[in-house]
Protein backbone atom coordinates (compact mmCIF):
# COMPACT_ATOMS: atom_id res chain seq x y z
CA UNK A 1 146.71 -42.30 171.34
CA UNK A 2 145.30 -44.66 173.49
CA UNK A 3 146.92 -47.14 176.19
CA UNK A 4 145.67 -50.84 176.17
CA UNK A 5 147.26 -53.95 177.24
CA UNK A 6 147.83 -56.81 175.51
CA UNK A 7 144.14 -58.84 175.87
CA UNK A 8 142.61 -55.39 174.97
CA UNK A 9 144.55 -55.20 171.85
CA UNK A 10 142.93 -57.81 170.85
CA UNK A 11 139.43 -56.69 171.62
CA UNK A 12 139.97 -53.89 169.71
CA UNK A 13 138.14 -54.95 166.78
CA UNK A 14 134.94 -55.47 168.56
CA UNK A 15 133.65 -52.42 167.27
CA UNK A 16 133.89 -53.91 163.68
CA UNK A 17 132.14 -57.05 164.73
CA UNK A 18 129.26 -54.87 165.97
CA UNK A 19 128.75 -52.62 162.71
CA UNK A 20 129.18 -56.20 160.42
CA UNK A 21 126.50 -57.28 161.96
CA UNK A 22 123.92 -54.79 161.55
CA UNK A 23 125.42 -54.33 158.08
CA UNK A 24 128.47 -54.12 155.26
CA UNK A 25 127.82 -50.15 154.98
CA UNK A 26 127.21 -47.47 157.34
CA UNK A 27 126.55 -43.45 157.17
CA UNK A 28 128.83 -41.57 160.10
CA UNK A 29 128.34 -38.37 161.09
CA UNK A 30 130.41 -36.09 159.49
CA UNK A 31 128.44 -37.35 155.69
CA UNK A 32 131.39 -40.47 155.02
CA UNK A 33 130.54 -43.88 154.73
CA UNK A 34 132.06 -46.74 156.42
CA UNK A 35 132.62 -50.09 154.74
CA UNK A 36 133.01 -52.90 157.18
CA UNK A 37 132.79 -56.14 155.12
CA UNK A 38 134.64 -57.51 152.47
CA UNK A 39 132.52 -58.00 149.41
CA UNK A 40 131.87 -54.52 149.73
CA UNK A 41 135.17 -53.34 150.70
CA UNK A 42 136.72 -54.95 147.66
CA UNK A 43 134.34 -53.29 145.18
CA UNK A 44 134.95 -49.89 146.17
CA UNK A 45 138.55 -51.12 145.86
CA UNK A 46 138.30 -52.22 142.51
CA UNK A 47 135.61 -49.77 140.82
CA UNK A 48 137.33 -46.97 140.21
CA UNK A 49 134.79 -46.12 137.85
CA UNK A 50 132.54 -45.37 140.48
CA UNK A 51 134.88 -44.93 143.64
CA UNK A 52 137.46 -42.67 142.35
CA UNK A 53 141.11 -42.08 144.55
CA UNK A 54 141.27 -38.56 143.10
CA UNK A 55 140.24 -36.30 145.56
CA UNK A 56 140.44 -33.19 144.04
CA UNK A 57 137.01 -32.48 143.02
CA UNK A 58 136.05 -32.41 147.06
CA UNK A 59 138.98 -31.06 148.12
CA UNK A 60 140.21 -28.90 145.23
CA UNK A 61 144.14 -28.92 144.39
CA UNK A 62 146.42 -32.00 146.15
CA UNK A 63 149.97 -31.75 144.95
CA UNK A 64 150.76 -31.15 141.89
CA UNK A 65 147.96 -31.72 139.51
CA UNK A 66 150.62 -32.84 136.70
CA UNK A 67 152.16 -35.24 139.14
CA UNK A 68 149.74 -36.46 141.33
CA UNK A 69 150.73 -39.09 144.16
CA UNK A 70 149.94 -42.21 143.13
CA UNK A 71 147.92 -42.78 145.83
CA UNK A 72 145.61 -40.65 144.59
CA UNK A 73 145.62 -40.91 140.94
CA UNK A 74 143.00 -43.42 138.64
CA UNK A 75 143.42 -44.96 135.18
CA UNK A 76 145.03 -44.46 133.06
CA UNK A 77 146.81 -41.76 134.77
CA UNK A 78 147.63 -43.85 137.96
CA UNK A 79 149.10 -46.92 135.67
CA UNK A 80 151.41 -44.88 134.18
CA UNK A 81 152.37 -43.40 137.60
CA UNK A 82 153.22 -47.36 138.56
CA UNK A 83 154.74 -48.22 135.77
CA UNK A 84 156.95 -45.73 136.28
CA UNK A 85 157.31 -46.66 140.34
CA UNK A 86 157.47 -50.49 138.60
CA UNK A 87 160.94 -50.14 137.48
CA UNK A 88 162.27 -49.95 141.11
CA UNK A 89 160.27 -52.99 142.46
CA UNK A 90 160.93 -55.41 139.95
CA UNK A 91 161.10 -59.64 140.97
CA UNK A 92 164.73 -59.24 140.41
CA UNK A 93 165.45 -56.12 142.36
CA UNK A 94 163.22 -57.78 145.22
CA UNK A 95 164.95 -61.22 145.12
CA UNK A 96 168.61 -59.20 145.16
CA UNK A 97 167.86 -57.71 148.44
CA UNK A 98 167.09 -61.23 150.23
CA UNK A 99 170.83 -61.78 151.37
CA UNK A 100 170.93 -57.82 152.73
CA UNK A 101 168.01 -58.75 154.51
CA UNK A 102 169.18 -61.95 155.88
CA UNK A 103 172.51 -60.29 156.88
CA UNK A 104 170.75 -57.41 158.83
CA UNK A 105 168.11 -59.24 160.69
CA UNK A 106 170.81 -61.54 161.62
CA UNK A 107 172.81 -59.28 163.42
CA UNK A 108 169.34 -57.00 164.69
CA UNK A 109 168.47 -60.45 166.36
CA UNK A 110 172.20 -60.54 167.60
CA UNK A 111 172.90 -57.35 169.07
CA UNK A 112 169.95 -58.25 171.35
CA UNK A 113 170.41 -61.80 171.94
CA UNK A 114 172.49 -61.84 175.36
CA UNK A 115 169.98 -59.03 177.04
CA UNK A 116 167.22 -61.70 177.15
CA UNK A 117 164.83 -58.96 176.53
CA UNK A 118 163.80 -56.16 173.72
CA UNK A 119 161.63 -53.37 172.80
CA UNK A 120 160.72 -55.63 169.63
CA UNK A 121 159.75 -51.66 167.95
CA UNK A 122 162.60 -49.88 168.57
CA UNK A 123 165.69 -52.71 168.41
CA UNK A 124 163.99 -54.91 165.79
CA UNK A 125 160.47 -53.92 163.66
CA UNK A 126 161.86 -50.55 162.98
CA UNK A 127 165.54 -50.43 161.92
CA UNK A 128 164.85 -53.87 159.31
CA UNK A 129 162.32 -51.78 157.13
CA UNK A 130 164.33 -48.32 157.37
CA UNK A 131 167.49 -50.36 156.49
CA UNK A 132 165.85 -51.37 153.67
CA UNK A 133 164.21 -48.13 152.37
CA UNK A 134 167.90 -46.96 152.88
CA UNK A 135 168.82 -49.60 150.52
CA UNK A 136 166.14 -49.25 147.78
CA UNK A 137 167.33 -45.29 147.51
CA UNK A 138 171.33 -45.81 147.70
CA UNK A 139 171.54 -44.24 150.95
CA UNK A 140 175.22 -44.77 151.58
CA UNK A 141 175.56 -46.27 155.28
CA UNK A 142 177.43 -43.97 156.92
CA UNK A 143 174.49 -41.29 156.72
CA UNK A 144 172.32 -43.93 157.82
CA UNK A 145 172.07 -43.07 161.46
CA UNK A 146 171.11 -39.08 159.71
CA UNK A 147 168.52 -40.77 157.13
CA UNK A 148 167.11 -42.71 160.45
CA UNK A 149 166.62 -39.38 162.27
CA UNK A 150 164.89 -37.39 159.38
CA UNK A 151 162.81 -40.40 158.75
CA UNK A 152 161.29 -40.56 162.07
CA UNK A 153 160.94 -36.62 161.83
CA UNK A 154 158.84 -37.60 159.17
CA UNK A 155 156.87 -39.65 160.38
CA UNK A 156 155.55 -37.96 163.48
CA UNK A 157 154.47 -35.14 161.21
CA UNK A 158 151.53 -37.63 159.82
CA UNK A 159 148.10 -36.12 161.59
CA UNK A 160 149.80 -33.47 162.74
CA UNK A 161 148.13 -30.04 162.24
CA UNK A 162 149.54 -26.49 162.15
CA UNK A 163 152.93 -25.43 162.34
CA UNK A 164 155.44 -27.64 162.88
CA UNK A 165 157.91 -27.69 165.98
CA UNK A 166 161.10 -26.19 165.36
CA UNK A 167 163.30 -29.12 166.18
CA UNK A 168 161.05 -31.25 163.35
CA UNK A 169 160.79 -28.35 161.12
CA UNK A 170 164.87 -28.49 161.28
CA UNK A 171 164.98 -32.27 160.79
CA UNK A 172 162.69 -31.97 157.84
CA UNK A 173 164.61 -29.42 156.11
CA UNK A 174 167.87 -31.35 156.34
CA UNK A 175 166.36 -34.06 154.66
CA UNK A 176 165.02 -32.14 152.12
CA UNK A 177 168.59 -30.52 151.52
CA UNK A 178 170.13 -34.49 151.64
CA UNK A 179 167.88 -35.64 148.77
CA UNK A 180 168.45 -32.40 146.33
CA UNK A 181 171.86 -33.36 146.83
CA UNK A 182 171.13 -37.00 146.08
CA UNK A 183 168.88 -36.15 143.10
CA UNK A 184 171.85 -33.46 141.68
CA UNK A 185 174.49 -36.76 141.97
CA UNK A 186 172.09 -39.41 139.99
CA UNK A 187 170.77 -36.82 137.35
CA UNK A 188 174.37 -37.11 135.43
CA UNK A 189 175.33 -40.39 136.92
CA UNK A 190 172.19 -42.84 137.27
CA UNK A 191 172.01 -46.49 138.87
CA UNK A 192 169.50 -48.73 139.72
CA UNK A 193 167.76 -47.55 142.77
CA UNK A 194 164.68 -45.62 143.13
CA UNK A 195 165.83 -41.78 143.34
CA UNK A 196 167.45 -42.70 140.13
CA UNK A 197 164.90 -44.37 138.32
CA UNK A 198 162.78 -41.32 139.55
CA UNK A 199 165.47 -38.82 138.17
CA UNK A 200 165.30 -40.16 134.54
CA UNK A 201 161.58 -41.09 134.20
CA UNK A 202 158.96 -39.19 132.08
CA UNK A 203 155.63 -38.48 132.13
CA UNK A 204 153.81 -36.37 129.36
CA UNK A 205 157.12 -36.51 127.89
CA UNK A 206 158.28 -34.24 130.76
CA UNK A 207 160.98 -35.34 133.76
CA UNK A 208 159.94 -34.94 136.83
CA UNK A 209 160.58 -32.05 138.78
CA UNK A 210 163.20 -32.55 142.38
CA UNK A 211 160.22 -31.83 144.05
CA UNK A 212 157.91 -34.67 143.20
CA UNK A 213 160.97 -37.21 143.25
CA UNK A 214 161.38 -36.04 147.02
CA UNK A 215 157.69 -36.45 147.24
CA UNK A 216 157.53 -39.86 145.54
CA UNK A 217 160.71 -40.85 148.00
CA UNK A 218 159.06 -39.60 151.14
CA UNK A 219 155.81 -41.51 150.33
CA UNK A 220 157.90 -44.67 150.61
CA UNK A 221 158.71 -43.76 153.91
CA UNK A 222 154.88 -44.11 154.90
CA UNK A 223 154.14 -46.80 152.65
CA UNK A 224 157.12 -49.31 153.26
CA UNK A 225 158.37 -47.92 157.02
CA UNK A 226 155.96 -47.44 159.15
CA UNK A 227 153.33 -50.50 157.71
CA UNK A 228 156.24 -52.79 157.65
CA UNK A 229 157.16 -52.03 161.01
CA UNK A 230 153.91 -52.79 162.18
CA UNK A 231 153.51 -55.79 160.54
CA UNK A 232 156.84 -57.15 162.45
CA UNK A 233 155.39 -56.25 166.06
CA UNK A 234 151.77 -57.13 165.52
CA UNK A 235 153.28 -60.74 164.62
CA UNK A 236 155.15 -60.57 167.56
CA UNK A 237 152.18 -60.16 169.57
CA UNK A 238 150.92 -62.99 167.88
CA UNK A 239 153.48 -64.94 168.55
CA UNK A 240 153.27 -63.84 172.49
CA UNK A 241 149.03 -64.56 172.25
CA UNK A 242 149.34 -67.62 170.52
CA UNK A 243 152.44 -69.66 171.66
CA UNK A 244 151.35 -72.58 170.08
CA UNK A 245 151.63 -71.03 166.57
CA UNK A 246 155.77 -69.89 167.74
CA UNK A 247 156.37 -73.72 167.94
CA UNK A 248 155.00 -74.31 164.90
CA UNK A 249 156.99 -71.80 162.85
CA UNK A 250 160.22 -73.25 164.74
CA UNK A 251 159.26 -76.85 163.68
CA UNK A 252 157.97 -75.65 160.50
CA UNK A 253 159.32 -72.72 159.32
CA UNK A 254 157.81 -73.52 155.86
CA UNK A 255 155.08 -72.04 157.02
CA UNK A 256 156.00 -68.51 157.75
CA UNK A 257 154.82 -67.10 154.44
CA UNK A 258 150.83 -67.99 155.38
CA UNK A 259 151.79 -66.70 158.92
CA UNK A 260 153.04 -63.85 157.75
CA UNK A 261 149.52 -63.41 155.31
CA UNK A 262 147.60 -64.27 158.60
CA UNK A 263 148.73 -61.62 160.57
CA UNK A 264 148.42 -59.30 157.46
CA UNK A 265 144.69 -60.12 157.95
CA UNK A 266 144.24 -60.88 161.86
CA UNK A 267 146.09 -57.36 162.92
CA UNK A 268 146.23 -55.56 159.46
CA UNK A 269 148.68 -52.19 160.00
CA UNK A 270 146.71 -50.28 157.91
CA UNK A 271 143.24 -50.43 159.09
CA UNK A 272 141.33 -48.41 156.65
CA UNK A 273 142.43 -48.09 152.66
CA UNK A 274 142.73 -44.37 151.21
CA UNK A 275 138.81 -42.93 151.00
CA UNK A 276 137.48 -43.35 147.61
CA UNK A 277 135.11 -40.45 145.86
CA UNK A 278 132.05 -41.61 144.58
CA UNK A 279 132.04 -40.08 141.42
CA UNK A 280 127.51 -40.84 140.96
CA UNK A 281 125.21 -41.58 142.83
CA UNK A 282 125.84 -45.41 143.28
CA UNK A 283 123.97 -48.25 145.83
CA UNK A 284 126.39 -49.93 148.22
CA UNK A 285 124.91 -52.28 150.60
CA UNK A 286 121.68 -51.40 151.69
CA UNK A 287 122.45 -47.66 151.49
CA UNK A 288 122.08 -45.16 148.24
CA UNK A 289 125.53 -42.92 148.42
CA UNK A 290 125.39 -39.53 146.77
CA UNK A 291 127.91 -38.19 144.37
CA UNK A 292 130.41 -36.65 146.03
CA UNK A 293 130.82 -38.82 149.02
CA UNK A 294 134.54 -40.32 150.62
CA UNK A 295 133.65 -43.94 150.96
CA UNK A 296 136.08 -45.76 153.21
CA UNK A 297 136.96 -49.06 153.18
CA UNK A 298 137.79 -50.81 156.63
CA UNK A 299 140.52 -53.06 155.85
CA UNK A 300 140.75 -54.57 159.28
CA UNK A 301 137.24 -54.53 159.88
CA UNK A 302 136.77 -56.33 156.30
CA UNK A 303 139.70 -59.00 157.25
CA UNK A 304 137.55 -60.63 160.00
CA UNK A 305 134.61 -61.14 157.87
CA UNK A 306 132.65 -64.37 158.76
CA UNK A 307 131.59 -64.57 155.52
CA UNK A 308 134.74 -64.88 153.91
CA UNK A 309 137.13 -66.18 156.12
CA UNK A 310 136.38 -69.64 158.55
CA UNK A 311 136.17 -68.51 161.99
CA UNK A 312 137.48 -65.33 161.38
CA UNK A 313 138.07 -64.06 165.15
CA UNK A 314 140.43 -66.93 165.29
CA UNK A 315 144.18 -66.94 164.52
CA UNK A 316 145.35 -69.74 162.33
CA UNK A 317 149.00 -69.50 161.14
CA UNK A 318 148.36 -72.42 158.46
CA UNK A 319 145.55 -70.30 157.27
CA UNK A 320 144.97 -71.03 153.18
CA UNK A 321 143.55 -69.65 151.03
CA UNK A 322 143.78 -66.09 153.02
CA UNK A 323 142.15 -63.65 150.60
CA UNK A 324 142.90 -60.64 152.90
CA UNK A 325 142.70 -57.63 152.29
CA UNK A 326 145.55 -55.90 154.14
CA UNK A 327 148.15 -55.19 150.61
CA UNK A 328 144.39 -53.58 149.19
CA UNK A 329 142.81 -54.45 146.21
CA UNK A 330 142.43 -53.93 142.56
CA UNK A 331 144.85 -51.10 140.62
CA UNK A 332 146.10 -49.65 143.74
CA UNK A 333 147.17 -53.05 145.30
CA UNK A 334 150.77 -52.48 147.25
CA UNK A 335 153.05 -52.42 144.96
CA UNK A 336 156.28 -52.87 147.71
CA UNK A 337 153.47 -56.22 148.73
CA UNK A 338 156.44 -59.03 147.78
CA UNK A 339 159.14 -57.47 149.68
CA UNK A 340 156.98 -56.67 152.62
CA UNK A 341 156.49 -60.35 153.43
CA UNK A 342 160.46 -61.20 152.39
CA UNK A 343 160.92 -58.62 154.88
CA UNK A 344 158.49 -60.16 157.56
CA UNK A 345 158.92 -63.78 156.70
CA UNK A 346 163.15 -63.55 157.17
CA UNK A 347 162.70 -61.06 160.17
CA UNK A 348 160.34 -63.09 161.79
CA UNK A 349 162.05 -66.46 161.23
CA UNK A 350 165.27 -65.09 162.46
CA UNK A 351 163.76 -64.06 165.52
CA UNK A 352 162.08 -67.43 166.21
CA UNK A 353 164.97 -69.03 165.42
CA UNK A 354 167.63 -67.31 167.40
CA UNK A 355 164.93 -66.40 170.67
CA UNK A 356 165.21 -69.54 172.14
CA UNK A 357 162.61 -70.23 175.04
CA UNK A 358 159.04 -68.67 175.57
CA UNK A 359 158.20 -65.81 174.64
CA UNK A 360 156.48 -62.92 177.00
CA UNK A 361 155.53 -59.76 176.95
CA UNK A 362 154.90 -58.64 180.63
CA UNK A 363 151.40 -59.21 181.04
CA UNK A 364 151.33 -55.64 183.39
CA UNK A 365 152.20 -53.76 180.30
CA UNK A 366 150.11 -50.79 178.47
CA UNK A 367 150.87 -50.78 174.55
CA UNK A 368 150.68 -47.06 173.13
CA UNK A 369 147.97 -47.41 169.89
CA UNK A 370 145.84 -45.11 167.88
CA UNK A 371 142.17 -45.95 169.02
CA UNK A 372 140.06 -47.58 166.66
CA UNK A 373 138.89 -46.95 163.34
CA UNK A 374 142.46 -45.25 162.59
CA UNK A 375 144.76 -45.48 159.59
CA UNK A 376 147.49 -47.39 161.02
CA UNK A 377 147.23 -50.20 163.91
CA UNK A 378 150.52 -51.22 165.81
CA UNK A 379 152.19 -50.24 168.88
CA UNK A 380 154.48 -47.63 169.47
CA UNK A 381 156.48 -49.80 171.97
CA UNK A 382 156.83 -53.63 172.81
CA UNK A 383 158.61 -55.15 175.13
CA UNK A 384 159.81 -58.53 175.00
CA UNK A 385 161.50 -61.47 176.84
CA UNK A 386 162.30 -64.91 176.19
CA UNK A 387 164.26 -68.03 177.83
CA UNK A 388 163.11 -71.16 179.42
């Protein structure tokens, strides 16, 4: 971690800017190979002929090799892993969770209102996405508060090497005890949210063990909590950069879905898709890659490409088209993409709309980030104020 205030936040892509211009693909030291520009970035995103997400022939065994995470899976093993996943996320499923999501930023927004200021993270950017995680797997609302506390558990396990401390370790366990129980209840008595769709789907003809529903549940905790909460404070510090584009959303708040796109691109929270595994020996660039090499491609760094995008170190909230880059690309494009903005664009809003005043967050302050190139780009804390 790193701590940066709020103009070096935004100098944090820099580096990118640098390695674009001396070229779309570069060798690092430890043998991978960054890719910094778009073009590029979306072929090794697409290609899976060529850049392959399963790992296993560098790394040996990930998982369960019947059930691999779908993260890490190709054609035509990783469509059927999504079709299965599809069931969950359909347009109707999506579209039934917009009043929830209404409802519960509404009274987020509320229960701050009177304070006149916020840790946007904290009160806001991470209970809306949790909520709706919650949601998506039945979690019944009064274990809520426990499913919050084993979630962030969780999540400060990610990059963390070795043996885990005991009071995670304990939080971990609990939550792996919850869903068994969760899984034993929708096995005889299915409905319509994930952990049951999970429960009674097939692959090879074979259900799927507790195991890899837990791990298909727990994924979703990476994949829709953490990147969504992101996504909600890096607009935020948008917003607080670029006041003029606040206004506009309040005036126009038809807008908010290419806002919502534009931050997706200007402050992507995930900075660097899954590595690929070049599967020949392939040309990229200017550079021959051997077989056998984890490619990655620089989301963020790809998102400000001059080439693509008109003045791309700019911010425009009207921004359109905004072929971004920050839901991925190709077969292993986010598949939780439509309710992430539904999430952003209603969360958002509601904050602009019930925030009266200007917007600040104290110029004196040092946001806690992970340094560049890393995964995932947002802070860890943001505080906020607003009023005339």
């Amino acid at each position: 971690m790193v701590l940066v205030g709020t103009d070096e936040l935004f100098q944090i892509y820099d580096w990118a800017r640098e390695l674009r211009e001396s070229g779309p693909v570069h060798p690092a030291e430890d043998g991978t190979w960054k890719v910094v520009r778009h073009a590029e970035a979306r072929k090794v995103m697409m290609d899976h002929k060529i850049f392959s997400s399963d790992l296993r022939p560098l790394f040996g065994k990930i998982g369960d090799d019947d059930f691999p995470l779908l993260s890490q899976s190709d054609p035509p093993r990783h469509r059927e892993l999504r079709n299965m996943m599809s069931a969950a996320f359909t347009a109707h499923k999506i579209a039934s969770l917009e009043p929830q999501i209404e409802a519960v930023s509404a009274e987020l927004v509320d229960s701050v209102l009177e304070r006149g200021e916020t840790d946007v993270v904290a009160d806001l950017a991470m209970p809306l996405p949790l909520i709706v995680i919650a949601e998506l797997l039945a979690i019944p609302a009064e274990r809520r508060e426990d499913f919050k506390r084993w979630s962030n558990a969780y999540i400060s396990t990610l990059g963390m090497h070795g043996e885990k401390p005991p009071e995670i370790a304990k939080e971990l366990a609990e939550l792996e005890v919850y869903m068994m129980g969760l899984i034993a209840e929708r096995r005889p008595n299915p409905s319509d949210d994930l952990v049951s769709v999970l429960c009674h789907a097939e692959l090879d003809g074979k259900a799927l063990p507790d195991k890899i529903v837990i791990g298909f549940c727990t994924a979703l905790l990476v994949a829709g909590y953490v990147t969504t909460t992101n996504l909600l404070s890096n607009a935020v510090l948008c917003l607080n950069r670029y006041p003029e584009a606040l206004q506009l959303i309040r005036k126009q708040p038809e807008i908010l879905p290419n806002f919502v796109d534009e931050v997706m691109r200007f402050t992507s929270p995930v900075q660097s898709s899954v590595p690929r595994l070049t599967r020949v020996e392939t040309t990229l660039g200017d550079h021959v890659i051997p077989e056998k090499a984890l490619v990655f491609p620089y989301i963020g760094a790809s998102n400000r490409d001059e080439l693509v995008f008109e003045k791309a170190d700019q911010f425009d909230p009207t921004r359109d088209p905004n072929p971004h880059l920050g839901f991925g690309h190709g077969v292993h494009f986010c598949l939780g993409a439509p309710l992430a903005r539904m999430e952003a664009r209603i969360g958002i809003g509601m904050m602009a709309e019930r925030l009266r005043g200007e917007w600040r967050v104290p110029e004196d302050v040092q946001l806690e980030v992970e340094p560049p190139p890393a995964f995932l780009f947002g802070p860890k804390a943001l505080p906020l104020k607003w009023g005339e």
